[in-house]
C-alpha atoms as a PDB file:
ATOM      1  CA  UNK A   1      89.142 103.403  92.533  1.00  0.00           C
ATOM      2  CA  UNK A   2      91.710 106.016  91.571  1.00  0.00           C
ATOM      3  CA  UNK A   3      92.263 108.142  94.930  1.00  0.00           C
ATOM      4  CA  UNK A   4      93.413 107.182  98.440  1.00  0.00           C
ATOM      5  CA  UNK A   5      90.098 108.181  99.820  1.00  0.00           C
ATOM      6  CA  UNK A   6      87.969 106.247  97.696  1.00  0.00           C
ATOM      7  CA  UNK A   7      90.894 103.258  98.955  1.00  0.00           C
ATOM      8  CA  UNK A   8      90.273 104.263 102.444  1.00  0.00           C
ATOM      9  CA  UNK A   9      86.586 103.867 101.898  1.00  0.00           C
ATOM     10  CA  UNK A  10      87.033 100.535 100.338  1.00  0.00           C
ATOM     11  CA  UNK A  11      89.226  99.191 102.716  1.00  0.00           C
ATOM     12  CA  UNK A  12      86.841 100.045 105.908  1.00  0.00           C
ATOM     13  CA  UNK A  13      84.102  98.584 104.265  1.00  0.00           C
ATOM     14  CA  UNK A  14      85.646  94.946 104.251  1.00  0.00           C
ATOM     15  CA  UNK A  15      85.975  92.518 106.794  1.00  0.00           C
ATOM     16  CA  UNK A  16      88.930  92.362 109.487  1.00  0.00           C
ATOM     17  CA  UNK A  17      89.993  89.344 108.027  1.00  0.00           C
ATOM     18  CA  UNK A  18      90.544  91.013 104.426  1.00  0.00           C
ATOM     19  CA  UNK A  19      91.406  94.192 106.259  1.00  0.00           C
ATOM     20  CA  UNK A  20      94.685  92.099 107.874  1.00  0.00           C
ATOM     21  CA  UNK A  21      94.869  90.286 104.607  1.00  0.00           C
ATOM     22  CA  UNK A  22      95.612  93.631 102.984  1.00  0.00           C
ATOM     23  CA  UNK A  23      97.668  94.556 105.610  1.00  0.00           C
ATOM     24  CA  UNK A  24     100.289  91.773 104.687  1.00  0.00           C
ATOM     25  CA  UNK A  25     100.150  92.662 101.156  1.00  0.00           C
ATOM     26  CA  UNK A  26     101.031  96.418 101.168  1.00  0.00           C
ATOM     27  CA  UNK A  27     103.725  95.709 104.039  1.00  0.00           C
ATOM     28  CA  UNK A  28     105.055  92.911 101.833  1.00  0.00           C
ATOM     29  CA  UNK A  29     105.009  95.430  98.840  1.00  0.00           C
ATOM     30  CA  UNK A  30     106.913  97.939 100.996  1.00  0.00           C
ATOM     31  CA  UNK A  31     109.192  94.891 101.977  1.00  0.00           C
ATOM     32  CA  UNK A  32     110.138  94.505  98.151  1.00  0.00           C
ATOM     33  CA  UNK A  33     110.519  98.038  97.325  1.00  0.00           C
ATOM     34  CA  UNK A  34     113.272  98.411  99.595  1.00  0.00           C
ATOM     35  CA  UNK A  35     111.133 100.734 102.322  1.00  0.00           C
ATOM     36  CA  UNK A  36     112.885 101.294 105.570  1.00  0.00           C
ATOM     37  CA  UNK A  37     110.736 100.987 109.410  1.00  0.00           C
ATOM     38  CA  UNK A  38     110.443 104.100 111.386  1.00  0.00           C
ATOM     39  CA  UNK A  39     113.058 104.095 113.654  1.00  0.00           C
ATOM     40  CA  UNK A  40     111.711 102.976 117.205  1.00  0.00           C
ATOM     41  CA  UNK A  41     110.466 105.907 119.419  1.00  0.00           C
ATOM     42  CA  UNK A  42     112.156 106.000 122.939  1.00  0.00           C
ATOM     43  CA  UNK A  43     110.735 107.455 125.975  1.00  0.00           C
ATOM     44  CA  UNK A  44     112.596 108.085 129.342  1.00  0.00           C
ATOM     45  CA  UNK A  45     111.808 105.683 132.270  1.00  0.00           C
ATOM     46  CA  UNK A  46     110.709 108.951 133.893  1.00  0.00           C
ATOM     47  CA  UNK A  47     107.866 108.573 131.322  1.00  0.00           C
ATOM     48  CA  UNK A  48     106.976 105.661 131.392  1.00  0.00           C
ATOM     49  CA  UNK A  49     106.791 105.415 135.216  1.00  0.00           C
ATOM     50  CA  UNK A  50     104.490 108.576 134.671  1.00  0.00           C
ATOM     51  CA  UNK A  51     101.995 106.861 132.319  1.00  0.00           C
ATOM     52  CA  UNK A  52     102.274 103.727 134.907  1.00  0.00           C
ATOM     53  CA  UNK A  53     101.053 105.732 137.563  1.00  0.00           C
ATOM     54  CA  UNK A  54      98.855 107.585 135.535  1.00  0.00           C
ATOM     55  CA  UNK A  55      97.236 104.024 134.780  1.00  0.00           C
ATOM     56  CA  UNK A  56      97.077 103.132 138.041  1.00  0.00           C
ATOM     57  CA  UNK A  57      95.338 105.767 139.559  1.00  0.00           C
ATOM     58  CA  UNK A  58      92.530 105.436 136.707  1.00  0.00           C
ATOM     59  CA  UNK A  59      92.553 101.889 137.713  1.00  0.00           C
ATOM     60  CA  UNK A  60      92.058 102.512 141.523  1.00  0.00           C
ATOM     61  CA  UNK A  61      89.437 105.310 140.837  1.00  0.00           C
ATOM     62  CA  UNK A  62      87.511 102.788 138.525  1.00  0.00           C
ATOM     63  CA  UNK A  63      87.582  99.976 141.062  1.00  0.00           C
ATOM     64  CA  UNK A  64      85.881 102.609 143.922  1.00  0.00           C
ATOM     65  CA  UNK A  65      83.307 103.268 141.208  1.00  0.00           C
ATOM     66  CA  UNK A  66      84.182 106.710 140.290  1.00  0.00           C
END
């Protein structure tokens, strides 16, 4: 295996448990080379309330059976 995709390819093909195994190891691997985390996103609490409401509604039209 030489390119990403043929990595990609490999990596769907296995199990979730070697899929989170794998996981560890390249996060541990960015861990060592020094990489920085994304810096977290922020959203306004007019947002948020928006996606709340948003949720609810698709909750209440599921529960009528819509």
């Amino acid at each position: 295996m030489s390119t990403l995709s043929e990595i990609e390819a490999a990596a769907d093909a296995l199990p979730a448990e070697q899929k989170q195994e794998l996981l560890l190891f390249l996060a541990a691997r960015l861990r060592a080379q020094g990489a920085s985390l994304p810096e977290p996103r922020k959203f306004s609490h007019e947002q948020i309330a928006g996606w709340i409401a948003q949720d609810e509604a698709d909750l209440q039209r599921f529960r009528e059976g819509e």
